[in-house]
PDB file of N, CA and C in Angstrom:
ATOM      1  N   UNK A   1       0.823  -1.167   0.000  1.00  0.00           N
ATOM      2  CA  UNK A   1       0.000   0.000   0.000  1.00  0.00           C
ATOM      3  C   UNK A   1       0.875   1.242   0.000  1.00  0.00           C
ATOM      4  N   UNK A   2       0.423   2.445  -0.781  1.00  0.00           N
ATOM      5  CA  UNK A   2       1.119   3.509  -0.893  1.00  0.00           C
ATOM      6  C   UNK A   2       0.727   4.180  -0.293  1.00  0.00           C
ATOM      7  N   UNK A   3       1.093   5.150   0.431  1.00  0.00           N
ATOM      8  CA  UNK A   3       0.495   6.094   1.001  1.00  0.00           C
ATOM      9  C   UNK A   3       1.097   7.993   0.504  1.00  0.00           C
ATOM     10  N   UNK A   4      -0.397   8.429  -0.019  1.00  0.00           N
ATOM     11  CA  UNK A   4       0.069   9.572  -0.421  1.00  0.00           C
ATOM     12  C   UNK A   4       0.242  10.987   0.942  1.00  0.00           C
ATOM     13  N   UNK A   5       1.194  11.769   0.178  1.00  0.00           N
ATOM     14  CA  UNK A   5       0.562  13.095   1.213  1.00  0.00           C
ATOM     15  C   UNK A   5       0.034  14.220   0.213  1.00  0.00           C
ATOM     16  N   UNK A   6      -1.093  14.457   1.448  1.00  0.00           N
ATOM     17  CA  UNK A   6      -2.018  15.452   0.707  1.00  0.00           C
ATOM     18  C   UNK A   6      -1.785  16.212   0.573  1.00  0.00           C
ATOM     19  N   UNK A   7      -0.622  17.119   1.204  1.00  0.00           N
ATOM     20  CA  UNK A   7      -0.655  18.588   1.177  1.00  0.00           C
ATOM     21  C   UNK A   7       0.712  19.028   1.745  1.00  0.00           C
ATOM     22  N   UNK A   8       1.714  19.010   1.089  1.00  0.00           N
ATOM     23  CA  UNK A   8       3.250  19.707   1.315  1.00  0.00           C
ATOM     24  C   UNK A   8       3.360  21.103   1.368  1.00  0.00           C
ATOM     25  N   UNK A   9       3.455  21.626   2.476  1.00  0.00           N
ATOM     26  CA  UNK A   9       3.659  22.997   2.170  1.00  0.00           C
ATOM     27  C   UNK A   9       5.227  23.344   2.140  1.00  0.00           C
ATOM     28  N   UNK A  10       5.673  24.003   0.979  1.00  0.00           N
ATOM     29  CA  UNK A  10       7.502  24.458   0.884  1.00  0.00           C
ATOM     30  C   UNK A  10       7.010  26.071   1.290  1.00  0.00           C
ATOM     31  N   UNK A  11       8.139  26.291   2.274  1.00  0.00           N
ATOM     32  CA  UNK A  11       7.868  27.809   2.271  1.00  0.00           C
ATOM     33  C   UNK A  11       9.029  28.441   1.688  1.00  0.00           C
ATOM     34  N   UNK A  12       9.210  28.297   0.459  1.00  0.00           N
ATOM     35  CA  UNK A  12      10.533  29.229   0.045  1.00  0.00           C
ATOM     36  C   UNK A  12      10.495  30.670  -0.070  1.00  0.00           C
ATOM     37  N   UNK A  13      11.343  31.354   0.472  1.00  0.00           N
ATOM     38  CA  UNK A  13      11.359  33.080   0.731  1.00  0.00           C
ATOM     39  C   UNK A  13      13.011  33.317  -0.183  1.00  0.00           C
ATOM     40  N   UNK A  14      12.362  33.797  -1.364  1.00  0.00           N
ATOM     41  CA  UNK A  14      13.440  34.173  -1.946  1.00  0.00           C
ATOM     42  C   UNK A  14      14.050  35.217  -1.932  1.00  0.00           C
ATOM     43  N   UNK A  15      15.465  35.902  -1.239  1.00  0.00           N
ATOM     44  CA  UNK A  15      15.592  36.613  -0.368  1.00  0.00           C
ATOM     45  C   UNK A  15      16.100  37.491  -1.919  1.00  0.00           C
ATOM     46  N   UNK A  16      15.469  38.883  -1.765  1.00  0.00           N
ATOM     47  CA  UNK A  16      15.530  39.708  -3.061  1.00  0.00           C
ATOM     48  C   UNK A  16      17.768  40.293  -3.480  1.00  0.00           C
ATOM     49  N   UNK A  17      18.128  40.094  -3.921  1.00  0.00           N
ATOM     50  CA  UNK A  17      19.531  40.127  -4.037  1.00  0.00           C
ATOM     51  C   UNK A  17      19.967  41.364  -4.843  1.00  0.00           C
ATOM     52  N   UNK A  18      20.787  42.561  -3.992  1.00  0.00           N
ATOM     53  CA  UNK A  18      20.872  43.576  -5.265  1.00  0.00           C
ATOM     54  C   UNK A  18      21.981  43.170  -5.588  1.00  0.00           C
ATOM     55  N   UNK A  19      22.294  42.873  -6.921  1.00  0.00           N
ATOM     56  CA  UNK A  19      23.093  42.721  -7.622  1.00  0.00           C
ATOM     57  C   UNK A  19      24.063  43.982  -8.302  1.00  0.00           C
ATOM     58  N   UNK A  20      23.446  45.149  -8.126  1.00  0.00           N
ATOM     59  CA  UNK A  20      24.264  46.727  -8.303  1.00  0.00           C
ATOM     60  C   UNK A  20      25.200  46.831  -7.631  1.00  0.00           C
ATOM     61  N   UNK A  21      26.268  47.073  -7.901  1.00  0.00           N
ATOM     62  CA  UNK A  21      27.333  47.557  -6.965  1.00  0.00           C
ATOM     63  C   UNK A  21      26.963  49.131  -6.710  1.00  0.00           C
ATOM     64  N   UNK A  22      27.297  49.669  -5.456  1.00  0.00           N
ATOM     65  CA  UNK A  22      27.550  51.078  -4.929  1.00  0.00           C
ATOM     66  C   UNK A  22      28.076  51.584  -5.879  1.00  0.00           C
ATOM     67  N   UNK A  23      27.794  52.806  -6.169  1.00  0.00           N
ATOM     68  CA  UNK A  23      28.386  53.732  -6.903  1.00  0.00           C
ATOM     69  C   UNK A  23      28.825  55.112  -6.682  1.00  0.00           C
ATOM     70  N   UNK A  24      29.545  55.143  -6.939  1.00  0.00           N
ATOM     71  CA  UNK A  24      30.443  56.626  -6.241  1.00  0.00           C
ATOM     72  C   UNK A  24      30.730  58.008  -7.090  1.00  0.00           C
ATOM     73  N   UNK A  25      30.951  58.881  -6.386  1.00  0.00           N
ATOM     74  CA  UNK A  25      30.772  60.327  -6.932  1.00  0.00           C
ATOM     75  C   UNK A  25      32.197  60.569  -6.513  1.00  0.00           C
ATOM     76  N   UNK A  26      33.302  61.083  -8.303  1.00  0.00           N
ATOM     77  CA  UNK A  26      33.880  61.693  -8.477  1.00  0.00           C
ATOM     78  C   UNK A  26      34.343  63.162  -7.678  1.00  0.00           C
ATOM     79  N   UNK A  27      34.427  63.888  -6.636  1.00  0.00           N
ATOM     80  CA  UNK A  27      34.423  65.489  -6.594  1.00  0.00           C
ATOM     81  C   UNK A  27      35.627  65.691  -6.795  1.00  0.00           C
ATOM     82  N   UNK A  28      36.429  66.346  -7.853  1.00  0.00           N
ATOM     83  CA  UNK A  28      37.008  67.712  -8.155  1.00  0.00           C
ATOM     84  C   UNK A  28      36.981  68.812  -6.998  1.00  0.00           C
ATOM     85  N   UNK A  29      38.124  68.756  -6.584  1.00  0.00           N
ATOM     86  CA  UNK A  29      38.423  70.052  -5.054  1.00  0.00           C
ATOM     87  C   UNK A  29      39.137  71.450  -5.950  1.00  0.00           C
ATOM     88  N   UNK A  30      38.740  72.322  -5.586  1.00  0.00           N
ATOM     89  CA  UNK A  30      39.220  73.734  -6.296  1.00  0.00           C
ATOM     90  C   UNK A  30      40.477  73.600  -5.392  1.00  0.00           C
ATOM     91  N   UNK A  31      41.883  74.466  -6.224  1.00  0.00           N
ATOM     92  CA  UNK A  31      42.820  74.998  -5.061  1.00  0.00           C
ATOM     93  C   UNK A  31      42.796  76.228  -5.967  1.00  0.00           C
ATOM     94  N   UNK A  32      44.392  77.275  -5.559  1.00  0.00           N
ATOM     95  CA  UNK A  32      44.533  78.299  -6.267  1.00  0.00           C
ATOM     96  C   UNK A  32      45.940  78.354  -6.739  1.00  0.00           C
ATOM     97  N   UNK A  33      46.289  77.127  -6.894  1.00  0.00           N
ATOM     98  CA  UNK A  33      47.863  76.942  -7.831  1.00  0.00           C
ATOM     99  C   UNK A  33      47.251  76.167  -9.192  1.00  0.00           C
ATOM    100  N   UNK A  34      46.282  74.939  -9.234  1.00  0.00           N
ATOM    101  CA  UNK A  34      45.891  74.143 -10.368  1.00  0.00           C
ATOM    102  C   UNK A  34      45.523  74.847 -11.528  1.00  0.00           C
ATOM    103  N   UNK A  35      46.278  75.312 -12.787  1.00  0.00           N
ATOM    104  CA  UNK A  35      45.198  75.938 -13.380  1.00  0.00           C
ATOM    105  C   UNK A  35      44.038  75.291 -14.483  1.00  0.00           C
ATOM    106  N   UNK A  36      43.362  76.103 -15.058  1.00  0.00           N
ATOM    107  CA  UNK A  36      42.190  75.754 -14.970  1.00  0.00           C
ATOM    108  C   UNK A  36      42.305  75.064 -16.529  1.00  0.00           C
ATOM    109  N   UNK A  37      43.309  75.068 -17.423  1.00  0.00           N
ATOM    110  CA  UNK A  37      42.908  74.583 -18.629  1.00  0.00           C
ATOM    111  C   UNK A  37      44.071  73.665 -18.320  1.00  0.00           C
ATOM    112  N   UNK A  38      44.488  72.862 -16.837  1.00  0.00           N
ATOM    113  CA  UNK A  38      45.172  71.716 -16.605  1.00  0.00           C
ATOM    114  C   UNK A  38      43.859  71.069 -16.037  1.00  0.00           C
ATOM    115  N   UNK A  39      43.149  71.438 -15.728  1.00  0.00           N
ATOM    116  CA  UNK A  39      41.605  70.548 -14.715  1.00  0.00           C
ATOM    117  C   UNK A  39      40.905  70.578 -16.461  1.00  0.00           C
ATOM    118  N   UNK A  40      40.476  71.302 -17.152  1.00  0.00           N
ATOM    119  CA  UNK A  40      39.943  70.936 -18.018  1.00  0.00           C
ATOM    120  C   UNK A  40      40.383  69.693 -19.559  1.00  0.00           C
ATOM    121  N   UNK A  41      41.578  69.979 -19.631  1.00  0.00           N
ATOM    122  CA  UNK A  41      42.795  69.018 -20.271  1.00  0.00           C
ATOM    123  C   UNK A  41      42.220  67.185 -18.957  1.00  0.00           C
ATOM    124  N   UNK A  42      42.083  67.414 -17.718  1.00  0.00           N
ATOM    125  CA  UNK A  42      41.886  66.520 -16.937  1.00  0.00           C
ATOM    126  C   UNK A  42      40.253  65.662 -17.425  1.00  0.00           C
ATOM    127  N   UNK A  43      39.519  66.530 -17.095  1.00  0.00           N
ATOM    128  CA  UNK A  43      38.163  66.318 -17.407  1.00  0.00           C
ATOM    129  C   UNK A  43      37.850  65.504 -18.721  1.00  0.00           C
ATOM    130  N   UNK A  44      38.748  66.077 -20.106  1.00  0.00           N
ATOM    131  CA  UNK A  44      38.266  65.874 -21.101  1.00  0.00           C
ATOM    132  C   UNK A  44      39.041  64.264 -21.051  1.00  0.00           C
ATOM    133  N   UNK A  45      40.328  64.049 -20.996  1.00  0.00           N
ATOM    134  CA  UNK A  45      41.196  63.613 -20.953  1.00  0.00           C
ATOM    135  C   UNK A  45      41.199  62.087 -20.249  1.00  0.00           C
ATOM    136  N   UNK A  46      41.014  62.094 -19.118  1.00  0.00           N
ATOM    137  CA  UNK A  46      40.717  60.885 -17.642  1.00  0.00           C
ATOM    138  C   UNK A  46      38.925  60.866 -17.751  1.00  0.00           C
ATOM    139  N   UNK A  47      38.206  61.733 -18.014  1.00  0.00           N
ATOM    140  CA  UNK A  47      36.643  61.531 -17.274  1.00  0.00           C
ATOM    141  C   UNK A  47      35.518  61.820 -18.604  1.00  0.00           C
ATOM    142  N   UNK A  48      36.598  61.770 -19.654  1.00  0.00           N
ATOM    143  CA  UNK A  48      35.785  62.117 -21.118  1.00  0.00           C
ATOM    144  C   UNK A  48      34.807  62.787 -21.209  1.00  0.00           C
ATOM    145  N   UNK A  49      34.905  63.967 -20.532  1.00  0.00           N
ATOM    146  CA  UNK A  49      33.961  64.832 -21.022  1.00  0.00           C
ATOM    147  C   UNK A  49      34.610  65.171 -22.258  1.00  0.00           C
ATOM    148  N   UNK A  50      33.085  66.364 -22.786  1.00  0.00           N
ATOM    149  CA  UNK A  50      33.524  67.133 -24.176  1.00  0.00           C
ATOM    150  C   UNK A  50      34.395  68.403 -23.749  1.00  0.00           C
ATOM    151  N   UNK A  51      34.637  69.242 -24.391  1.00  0.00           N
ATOM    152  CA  UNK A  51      35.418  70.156 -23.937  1.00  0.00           C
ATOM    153  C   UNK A  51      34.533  71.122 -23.243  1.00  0.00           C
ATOM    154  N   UNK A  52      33.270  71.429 -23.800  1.00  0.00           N
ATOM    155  CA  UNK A  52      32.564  72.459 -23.839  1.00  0.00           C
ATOM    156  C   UNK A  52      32.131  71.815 -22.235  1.00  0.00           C
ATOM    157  N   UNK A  53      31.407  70.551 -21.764  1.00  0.00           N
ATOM    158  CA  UNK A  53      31.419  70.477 -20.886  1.00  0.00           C
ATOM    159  C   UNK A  53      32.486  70.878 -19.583  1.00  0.00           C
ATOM    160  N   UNK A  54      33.563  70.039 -20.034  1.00  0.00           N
ATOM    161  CA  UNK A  54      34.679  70.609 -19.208  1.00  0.00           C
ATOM    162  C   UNK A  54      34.997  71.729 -18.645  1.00  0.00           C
ATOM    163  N   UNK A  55      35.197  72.487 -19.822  1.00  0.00           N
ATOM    164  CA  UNK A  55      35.290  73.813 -19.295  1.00  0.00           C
ATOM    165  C   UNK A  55      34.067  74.441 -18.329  1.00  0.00           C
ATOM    166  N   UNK A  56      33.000  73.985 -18.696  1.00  0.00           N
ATOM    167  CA  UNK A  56      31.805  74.644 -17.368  1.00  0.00           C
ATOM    168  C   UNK A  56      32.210  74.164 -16.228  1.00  0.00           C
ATOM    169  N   UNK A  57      32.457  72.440 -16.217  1.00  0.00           N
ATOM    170  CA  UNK A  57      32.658  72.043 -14.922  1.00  0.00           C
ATOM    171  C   UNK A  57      33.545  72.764 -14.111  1.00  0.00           C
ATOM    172  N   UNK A  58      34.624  73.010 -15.039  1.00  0.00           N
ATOM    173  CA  UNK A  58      35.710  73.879 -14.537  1.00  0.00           C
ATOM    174  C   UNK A  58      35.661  74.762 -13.900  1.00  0.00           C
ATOM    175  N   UNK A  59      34.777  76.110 -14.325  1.00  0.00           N
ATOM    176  CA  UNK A  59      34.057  76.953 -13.647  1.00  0.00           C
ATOM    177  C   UNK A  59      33.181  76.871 -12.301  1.00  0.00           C
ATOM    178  N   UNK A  60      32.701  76.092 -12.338  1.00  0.00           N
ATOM    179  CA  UNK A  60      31.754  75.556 -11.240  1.00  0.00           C
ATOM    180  C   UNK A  60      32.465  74.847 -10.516  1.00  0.00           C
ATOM    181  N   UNK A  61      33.959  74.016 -10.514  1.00  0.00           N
ATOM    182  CA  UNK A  61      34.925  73.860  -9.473  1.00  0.00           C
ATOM    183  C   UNK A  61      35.168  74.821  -9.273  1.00  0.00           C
ATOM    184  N   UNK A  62      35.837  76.329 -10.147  1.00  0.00           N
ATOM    185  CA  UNK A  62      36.467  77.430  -9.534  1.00  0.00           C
ATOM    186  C   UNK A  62      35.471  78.088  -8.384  1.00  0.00           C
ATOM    187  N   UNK A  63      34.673  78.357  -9.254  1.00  0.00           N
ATOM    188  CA  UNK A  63      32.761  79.412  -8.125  1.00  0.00           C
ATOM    189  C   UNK A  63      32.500  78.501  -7.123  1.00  0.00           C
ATOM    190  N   UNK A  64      32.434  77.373  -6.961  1.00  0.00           N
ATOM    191  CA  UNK A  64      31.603  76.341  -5.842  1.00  0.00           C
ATOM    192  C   UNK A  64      32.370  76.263  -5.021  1.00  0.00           C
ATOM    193  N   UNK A  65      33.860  75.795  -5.498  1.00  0.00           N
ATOM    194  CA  UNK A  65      34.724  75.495  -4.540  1.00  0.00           C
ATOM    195  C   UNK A  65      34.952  73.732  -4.855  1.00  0.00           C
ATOM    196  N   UNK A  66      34.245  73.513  -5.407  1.00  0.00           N
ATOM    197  CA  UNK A  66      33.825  71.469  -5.403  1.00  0.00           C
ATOM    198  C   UNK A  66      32.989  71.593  -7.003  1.00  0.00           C
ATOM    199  N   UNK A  67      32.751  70.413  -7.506  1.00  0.00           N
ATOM    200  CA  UNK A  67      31.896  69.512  -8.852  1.00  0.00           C
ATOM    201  C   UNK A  67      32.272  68.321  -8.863  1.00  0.00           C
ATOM    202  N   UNK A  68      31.184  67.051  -9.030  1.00  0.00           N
ATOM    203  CA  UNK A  68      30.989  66.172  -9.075  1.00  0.00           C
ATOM    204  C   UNK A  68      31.163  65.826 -10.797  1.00  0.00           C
ATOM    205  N   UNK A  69      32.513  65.408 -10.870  1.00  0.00           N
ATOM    206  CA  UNK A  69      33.113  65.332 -12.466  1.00  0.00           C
ATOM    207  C   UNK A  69      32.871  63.735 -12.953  1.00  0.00           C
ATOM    208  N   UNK A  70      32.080  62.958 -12.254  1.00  0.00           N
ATOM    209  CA  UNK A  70      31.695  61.432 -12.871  1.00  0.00           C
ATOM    210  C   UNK A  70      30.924  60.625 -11.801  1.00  0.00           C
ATOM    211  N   UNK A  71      30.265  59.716 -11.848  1.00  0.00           N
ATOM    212  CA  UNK A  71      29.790  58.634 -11.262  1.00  0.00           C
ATOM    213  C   UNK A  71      30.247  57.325 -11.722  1.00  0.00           C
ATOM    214  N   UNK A  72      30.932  56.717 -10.838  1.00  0.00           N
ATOM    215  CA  UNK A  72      31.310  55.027 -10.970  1.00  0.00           C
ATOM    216  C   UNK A  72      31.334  54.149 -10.404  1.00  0.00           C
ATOM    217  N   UNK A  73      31.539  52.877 -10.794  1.00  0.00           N
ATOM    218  CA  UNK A  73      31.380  51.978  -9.568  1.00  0.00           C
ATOM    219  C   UNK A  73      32.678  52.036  -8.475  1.00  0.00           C
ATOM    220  N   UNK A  74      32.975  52.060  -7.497  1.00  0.00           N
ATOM    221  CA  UNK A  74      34.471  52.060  -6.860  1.00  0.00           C
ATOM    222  C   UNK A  74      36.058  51.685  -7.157  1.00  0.00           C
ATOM    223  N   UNK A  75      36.049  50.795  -7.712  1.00  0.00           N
ATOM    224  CA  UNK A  75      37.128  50.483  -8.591  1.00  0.00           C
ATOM    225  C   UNK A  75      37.519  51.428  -9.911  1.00  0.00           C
ATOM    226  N   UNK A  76      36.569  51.716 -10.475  1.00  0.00           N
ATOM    227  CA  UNK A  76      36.804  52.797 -11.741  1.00  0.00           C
ATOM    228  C   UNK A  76      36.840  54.035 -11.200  1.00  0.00           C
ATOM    229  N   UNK A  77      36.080  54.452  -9.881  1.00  0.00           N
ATOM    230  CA  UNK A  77      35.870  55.892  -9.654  1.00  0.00           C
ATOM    231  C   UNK A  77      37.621  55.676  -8.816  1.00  0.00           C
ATOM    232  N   UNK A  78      38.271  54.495  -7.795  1.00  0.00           N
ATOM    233  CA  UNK A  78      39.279  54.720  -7.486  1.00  0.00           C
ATOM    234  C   UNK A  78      40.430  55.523  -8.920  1.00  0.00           C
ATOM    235  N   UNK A  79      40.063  54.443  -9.619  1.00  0.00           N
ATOM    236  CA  UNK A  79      41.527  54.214 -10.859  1.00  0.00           C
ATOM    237  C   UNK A  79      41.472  55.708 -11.524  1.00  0.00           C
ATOM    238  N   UNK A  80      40.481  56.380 -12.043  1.00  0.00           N
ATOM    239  CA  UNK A  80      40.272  57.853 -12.248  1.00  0.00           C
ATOM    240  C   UNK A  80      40.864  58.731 -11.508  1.00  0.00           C
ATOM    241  N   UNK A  81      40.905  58.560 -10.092  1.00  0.00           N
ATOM    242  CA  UNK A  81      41.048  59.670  -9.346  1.00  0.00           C
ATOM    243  C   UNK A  81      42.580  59.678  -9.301  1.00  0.00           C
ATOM    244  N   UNK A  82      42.947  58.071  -9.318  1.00  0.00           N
ATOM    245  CA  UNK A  82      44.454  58.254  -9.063  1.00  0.00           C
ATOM    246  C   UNK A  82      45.058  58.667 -10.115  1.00  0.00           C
ATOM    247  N   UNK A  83      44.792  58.242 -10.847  1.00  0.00           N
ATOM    248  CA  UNK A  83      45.073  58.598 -12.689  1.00  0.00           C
ATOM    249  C   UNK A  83      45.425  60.002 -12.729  1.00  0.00           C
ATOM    250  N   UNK A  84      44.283  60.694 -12.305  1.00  0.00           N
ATOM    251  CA  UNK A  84      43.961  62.451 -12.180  1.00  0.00           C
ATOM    252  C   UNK A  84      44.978  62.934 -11.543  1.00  0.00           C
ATOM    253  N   UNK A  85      44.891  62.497 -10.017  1.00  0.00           N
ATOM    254  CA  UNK A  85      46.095  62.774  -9.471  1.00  0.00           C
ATOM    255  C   UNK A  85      47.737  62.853  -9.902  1.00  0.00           C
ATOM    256  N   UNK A  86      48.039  61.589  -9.493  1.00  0.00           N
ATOM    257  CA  UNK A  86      49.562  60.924 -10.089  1.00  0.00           C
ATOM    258  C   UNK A  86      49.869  61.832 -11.503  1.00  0.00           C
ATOM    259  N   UNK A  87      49.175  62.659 -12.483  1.00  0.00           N
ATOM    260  CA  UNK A  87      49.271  63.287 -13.553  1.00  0.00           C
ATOM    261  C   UNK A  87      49.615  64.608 -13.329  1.00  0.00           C
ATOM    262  N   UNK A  88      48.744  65.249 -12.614  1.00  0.00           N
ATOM    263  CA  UNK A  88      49.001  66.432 -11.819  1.00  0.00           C
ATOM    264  C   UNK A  88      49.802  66.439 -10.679  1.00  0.00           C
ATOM    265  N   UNK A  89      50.275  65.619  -9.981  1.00  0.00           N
ATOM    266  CA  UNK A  89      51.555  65.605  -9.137  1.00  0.00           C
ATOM    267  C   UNK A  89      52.907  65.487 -10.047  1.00  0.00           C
ATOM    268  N   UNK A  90      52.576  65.385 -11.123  1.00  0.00           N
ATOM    269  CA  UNK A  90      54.023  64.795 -12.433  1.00  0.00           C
ATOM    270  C   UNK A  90      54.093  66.118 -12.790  1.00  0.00           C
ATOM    271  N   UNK A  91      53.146  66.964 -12.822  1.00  0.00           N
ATOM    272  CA  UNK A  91      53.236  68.185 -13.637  1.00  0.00           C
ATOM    273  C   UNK A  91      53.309  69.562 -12.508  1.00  0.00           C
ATOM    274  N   UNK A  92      53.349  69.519 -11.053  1.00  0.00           N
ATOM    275  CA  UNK A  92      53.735  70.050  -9.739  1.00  0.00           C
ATOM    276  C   UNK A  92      52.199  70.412  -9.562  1.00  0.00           C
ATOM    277  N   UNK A  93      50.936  69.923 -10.231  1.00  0.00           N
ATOM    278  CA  UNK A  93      50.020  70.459  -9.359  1.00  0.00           C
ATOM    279  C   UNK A  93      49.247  69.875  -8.133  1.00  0.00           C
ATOM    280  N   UNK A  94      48.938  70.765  -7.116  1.00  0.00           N
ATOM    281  CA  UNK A  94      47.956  69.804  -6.188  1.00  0.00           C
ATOM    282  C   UNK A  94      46.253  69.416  -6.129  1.00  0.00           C
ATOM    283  N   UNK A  95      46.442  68.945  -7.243  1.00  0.00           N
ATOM    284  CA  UNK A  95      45.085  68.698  -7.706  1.00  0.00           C
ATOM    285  C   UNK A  95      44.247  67.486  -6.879  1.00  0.00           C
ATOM    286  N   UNK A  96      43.077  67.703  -5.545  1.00  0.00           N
ATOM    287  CA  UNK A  96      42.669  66.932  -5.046  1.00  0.00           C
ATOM    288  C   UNK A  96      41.205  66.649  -5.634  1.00  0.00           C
ATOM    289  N   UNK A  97      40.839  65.350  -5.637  1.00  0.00           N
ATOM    290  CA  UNK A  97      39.671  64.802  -5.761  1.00  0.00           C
ATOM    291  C   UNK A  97      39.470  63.605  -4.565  1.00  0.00           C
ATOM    292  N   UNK A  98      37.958  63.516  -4.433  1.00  0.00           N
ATOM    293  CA  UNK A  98      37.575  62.918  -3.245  1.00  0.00           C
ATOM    294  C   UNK A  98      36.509  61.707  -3.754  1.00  0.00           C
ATOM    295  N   UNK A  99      36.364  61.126  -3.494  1.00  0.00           N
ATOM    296  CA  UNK A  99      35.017  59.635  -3.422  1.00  0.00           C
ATOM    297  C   UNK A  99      34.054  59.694  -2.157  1.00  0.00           C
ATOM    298  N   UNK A 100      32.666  59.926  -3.216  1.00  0.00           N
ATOM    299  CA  UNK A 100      31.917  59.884  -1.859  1.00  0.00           C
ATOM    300  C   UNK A 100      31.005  59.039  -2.302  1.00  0.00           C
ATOM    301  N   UNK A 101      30.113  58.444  -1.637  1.00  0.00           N
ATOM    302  CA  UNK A 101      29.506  57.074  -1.845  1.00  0.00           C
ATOM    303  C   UNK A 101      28.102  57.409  -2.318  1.00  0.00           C
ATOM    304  N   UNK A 102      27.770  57.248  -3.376  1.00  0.00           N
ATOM    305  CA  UNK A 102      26.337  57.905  -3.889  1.00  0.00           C
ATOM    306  C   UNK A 102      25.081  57.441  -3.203  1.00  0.00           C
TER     307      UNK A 102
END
């Protein structure tokens, strides 16, 4: 004799998984030694903007004080910044940029 069961309950809870990595915000720090068509040469150059962009951003680092020059995932927003950097330390400027976590 077989014996069936009537009624199995599975409770599977499929636990929702974000698969996005964090993504991070580029900022561009103003100083008053960097000049400004070495941050824009930067922009176009490391963070591919167009020029025409660039140069605004540029402006809006000089007036703000700060601009948010890209969004990436952490690894790319690291490799950019150092890139940016290490380029402008080759060329005597102190060009800082920061990562902040979007």
């Amino acid at each position: 004799m077989t014996e069936t069961i009537e009624e199995i309950k599975i409770d599977e809870r499929i636990k929702e998984l974000d698969n996005e990595p964090p993504m991070f915000k580029v900022i561009m720090i103003n100083d008053n030694q960097t000049p400004m068509e070495w941050v824009t040469s930067i922009l176009v150059n490391i963070f591919k903007h167009s020029e025409e962009t660039a140069r605004q951003m540029t402006i809006a680092i000089h007036t703000d004080g700060s601009a948010v020059v890209g969004i990436y995932t952490y690894e790319i927003a690291e490799q950019k910044s150092v890139e940016a950097t290490t380029l402008s330390r080759d060329q005597g400027f102190p060009l800082q940029l920061r990562l902040d976590k979007e």
